[in-house]
Protein backbone atom coordinates (compact mmCIF):
# COMPACT_ATOMS: atom_id res chain seq x y z
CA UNK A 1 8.23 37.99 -19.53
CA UNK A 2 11.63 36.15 -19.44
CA UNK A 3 13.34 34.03 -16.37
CA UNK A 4 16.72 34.74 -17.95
CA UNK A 5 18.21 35.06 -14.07
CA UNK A 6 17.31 31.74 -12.96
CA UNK A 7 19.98 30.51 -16.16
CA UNK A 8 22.15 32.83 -15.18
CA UNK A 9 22.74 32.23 -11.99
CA UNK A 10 22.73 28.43 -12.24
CA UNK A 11 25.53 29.32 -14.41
CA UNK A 12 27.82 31.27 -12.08
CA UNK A 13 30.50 29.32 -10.89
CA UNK A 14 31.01 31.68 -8.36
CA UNK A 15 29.50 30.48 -4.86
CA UNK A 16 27.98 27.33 -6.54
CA UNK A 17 28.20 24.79 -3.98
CA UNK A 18 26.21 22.24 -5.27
CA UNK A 19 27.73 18.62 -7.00
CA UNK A 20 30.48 18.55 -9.38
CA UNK A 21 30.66 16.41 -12.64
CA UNK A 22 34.29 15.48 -13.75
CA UNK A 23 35.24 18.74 -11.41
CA UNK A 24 32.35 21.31 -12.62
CA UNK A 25 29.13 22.52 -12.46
CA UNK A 26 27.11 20.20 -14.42
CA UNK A 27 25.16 22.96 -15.86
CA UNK A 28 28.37 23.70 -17.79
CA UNK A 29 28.62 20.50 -19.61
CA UNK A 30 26.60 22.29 -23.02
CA UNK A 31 29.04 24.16 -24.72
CA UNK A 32 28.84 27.54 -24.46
CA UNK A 33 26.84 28.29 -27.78
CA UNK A 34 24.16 25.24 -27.17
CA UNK A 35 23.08 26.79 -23.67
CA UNK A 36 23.12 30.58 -25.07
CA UNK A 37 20.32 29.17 -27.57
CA UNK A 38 18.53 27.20 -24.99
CA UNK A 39 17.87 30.25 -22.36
CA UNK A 40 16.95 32.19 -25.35
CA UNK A 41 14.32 29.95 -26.25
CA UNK A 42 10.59 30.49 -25.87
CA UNK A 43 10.45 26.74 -24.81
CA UNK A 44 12.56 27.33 -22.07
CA UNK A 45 11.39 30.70 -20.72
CA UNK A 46 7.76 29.22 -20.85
CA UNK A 47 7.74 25.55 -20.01
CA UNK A 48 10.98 24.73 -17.91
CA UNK A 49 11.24 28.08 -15.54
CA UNK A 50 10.84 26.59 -11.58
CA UNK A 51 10.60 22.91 -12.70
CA UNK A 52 11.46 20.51 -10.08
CA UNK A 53 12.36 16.85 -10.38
CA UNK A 54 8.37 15.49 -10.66
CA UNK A 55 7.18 18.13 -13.09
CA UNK A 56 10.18 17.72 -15.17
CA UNK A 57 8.85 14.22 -15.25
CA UNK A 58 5.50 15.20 -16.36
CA UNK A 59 7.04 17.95 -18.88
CA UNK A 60 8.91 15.30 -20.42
CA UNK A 61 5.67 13.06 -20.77
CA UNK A 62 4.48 15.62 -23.06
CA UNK A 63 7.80 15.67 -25.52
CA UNK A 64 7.04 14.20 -28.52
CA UNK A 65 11.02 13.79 -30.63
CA UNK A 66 14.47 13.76 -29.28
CA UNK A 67 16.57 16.28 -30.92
CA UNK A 68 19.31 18.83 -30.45
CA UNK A 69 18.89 22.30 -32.58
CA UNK A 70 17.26 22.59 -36.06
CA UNK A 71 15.97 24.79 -38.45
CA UNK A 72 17.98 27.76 -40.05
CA UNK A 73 18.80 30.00 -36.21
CA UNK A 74 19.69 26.26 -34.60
CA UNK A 75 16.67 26.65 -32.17
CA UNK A 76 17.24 24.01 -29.55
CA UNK A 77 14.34 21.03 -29.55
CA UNK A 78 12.50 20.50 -26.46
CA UNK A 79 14.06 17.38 -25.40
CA UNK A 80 17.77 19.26 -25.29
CA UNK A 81 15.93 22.22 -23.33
CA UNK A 82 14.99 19.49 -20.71
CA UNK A 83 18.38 17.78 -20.86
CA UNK A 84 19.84 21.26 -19.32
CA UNK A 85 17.38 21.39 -17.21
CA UNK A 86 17.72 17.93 -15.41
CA UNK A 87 21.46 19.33 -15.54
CA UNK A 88 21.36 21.56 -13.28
CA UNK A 89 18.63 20.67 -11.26
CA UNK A 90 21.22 16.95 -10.60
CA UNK A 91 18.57 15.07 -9.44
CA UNK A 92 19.65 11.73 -7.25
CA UNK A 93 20.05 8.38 -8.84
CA UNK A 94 17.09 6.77 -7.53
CA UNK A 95 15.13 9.36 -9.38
CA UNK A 96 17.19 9.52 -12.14
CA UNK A 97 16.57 5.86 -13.19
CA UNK A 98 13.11 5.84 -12.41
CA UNK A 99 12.68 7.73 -15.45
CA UNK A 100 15.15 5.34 -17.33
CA UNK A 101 13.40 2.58 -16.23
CA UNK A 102 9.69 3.95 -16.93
CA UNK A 103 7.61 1.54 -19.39
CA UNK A 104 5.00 4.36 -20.31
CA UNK A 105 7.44 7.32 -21.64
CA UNK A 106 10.09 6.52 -24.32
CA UNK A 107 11.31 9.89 -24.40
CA UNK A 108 11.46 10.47 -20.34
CA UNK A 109 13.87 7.26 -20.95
CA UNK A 110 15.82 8.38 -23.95
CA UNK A 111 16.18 11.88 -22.02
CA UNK A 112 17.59 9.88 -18.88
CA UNK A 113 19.67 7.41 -21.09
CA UNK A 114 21.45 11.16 -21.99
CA UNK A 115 21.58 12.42 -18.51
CA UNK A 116 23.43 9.48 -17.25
CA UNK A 117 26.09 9.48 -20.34
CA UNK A 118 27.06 12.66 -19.35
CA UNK A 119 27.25 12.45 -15.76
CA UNK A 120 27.75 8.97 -14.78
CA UNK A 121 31.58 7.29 -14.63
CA UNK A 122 32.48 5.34 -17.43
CA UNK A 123 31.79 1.86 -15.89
CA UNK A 124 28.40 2.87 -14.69
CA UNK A 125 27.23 4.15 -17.94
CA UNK A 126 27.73 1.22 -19.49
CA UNK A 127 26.14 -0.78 -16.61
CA UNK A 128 23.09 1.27 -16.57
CA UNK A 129 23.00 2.44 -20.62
CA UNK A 130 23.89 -1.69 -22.20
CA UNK A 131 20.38 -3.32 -20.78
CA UNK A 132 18.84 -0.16 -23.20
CA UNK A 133 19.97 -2.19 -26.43
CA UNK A 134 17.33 -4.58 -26.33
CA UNK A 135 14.67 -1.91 -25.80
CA UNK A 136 13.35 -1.44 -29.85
CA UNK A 137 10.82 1.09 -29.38
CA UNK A 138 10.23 3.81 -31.99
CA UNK A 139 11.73 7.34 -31.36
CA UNK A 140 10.93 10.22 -33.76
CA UNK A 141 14.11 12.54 -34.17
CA UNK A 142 14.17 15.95 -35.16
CA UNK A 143 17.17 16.74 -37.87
CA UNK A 144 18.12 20.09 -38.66
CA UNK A 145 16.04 20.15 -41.72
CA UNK A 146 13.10 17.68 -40.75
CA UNK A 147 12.32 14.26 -38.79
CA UNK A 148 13.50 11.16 -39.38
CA UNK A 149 12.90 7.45 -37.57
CA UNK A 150 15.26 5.38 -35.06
CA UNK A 151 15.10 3.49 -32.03
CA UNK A 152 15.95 3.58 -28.43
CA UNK A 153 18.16 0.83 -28.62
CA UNK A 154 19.93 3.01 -31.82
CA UNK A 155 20.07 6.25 -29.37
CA UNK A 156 21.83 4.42 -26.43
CA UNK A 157 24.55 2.82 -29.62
CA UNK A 158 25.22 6.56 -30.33
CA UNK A 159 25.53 7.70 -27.14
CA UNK A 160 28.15 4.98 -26.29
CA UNK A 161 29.33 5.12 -29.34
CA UNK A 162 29.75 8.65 -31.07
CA UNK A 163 31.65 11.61 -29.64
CA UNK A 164 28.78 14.02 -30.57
CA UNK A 165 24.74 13.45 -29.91
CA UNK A 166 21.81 15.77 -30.79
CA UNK A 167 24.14 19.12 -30.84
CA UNK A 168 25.93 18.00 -28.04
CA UNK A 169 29.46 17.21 -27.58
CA UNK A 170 30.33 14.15 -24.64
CA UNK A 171 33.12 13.34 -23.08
CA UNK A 172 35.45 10.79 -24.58
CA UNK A 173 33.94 7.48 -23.10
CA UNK A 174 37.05 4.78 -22.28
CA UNK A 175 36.08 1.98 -24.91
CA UNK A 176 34.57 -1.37 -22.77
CA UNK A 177 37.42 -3.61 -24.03
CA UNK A 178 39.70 -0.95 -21.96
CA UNK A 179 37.33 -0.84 -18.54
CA UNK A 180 37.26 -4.70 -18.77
CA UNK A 181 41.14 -5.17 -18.80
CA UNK A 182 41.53 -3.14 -15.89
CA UNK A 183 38.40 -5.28 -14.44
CA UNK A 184 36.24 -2.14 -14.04
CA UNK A 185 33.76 -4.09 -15.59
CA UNK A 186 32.48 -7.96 -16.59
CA UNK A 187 32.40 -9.23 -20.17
CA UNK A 188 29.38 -8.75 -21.97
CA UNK A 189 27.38 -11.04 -23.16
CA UNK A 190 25.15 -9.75 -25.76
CA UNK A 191 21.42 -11.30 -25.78
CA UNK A 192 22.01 -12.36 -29.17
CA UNK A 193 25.14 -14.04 -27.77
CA UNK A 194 23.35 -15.77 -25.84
CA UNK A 195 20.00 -16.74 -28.13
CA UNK A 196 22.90 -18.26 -30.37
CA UNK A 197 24.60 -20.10 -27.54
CA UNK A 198 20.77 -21.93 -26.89
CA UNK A 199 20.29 -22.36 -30.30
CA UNK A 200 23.65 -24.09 -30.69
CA UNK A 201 22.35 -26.43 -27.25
CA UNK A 202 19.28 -27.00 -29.14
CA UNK A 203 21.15 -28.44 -32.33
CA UNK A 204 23.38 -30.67 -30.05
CA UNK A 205 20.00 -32.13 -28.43
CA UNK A 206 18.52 -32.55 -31.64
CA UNK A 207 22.08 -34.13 -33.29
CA UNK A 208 22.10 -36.75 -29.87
CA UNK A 209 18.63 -37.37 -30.41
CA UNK A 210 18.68 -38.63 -33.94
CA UNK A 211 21.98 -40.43 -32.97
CA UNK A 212 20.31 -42.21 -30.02
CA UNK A 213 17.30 -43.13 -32.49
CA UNK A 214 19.59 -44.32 -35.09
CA UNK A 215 20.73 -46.42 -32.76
CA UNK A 216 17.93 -48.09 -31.78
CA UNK A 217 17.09 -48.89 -35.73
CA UNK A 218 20.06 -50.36 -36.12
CA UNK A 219 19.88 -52.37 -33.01
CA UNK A 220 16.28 -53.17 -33.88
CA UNK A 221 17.62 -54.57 -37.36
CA UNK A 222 20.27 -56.35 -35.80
CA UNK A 223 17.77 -58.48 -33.50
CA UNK A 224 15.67 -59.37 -36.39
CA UNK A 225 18.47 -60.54 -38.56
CA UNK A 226 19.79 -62.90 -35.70
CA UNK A 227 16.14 -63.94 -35.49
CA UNK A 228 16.04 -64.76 -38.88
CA UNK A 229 19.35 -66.65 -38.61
CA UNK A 230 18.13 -68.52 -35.76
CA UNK A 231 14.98 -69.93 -36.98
């Protein structure tokens, strides 16, 4: 049985009058190719026909890589088949980073970390996507010709990063230096930024410490030399 019509009419830009991303339907952000091999996918035909936004969230519970196409025909992994899906479902913020913000499903995160690189603005993907590099779980990833090991703070580098992301091509993301000259966004301070800056406050305590101590030798040896002198 296939749902091919549900794809194909999500995909008609005719009468769609739902959001726009960037002045489209955000269905249409997969090229051409990449969605052709998603609706032709048993994954998709069985397991994300008449998903909504909850059992999307449960669906992507169940994922178990991220990935974009592998093996010789380029069939499309799960996680990219649920990436289209969220796509053209365009569910709300709130919901949106509920999943990124989820302790119990690394891959419901990862697959929201994607979502909001290609549909947030520029300053709000790095505002939601930067607090993601201190998050060092484990992520399988499926290659085109096996799996291979990274992490989701490695993911959300290459999606701010790289121009091209499990088979996927994104938009050209203005570099931060550029958003923070025209004072779209703050400075970032890195959390390693800042363990250095409190190491560096512990060193000064420890440098006036000693000083202070050395100090009090010296004034120590002082009094018992003029004691000496004295008697």
């Amino acid at each position: 049985m296939t749902h091919q019509p549900d794809a194909t009419r999500m995909l008609d830009d005719r009468g769609y009058s739902g959001t726009l991303i960037r002045g489209q339907n955000p269905a249409l952000l997969l090229e051409k190719a990449v969605r052709d091999r998603i609706t032709d996918s048993y994954f998709w035909k069985e397991q994300c026909f008449g998903l909504n936004e909850a059992s999307l969230c449960d669906r992507a519970a169940e994922v178990g890589f991220v990935g974009g196409t592998f093996g010789p025909q380029q069939r499309p992994a799960p996680f990219l088949c649920l990436l289209f899906k969220m796509l053209q479902l365009g569910p709300g913020r709130d919901i949106v980073e509920a999943y990124l913000y989820n302790e119990d499903f690394k891959y419901l995160t990862a697959l929201a970390a994607f979502y909001i690189r290609l549909t947030y603005s520029p300053q709000d993907v790095y505002k939601t996507l930067e607090p993601l590099l201190s998050d060092y779980r484990k992520l399988k990833r499926r290659t085109r010709t096996g799996f291979s090991l990274t992490y989701l703070d490695q993911f959300v580098d290459e999606l701010l990063t790289k121009d091209r992301v499990c088979a996927t091509s994104l938009w050209k993301l203005p570099s931060r230096q550029q958003l923070e000259d025209l004072e779209l966004l703050d400075e970032r301070i890195s959390p390693l930024q800042e363990e250095l800056e409190s190491m560096d406050e512990e060193d000064e305590g420890e440098r006036r410490s000693q000083a202070e101590d050395d100090e009090d030798i010296q004034d120590v040896t002082l009094e018992r030399r003029n004691g000496d002198t004295g008697g």
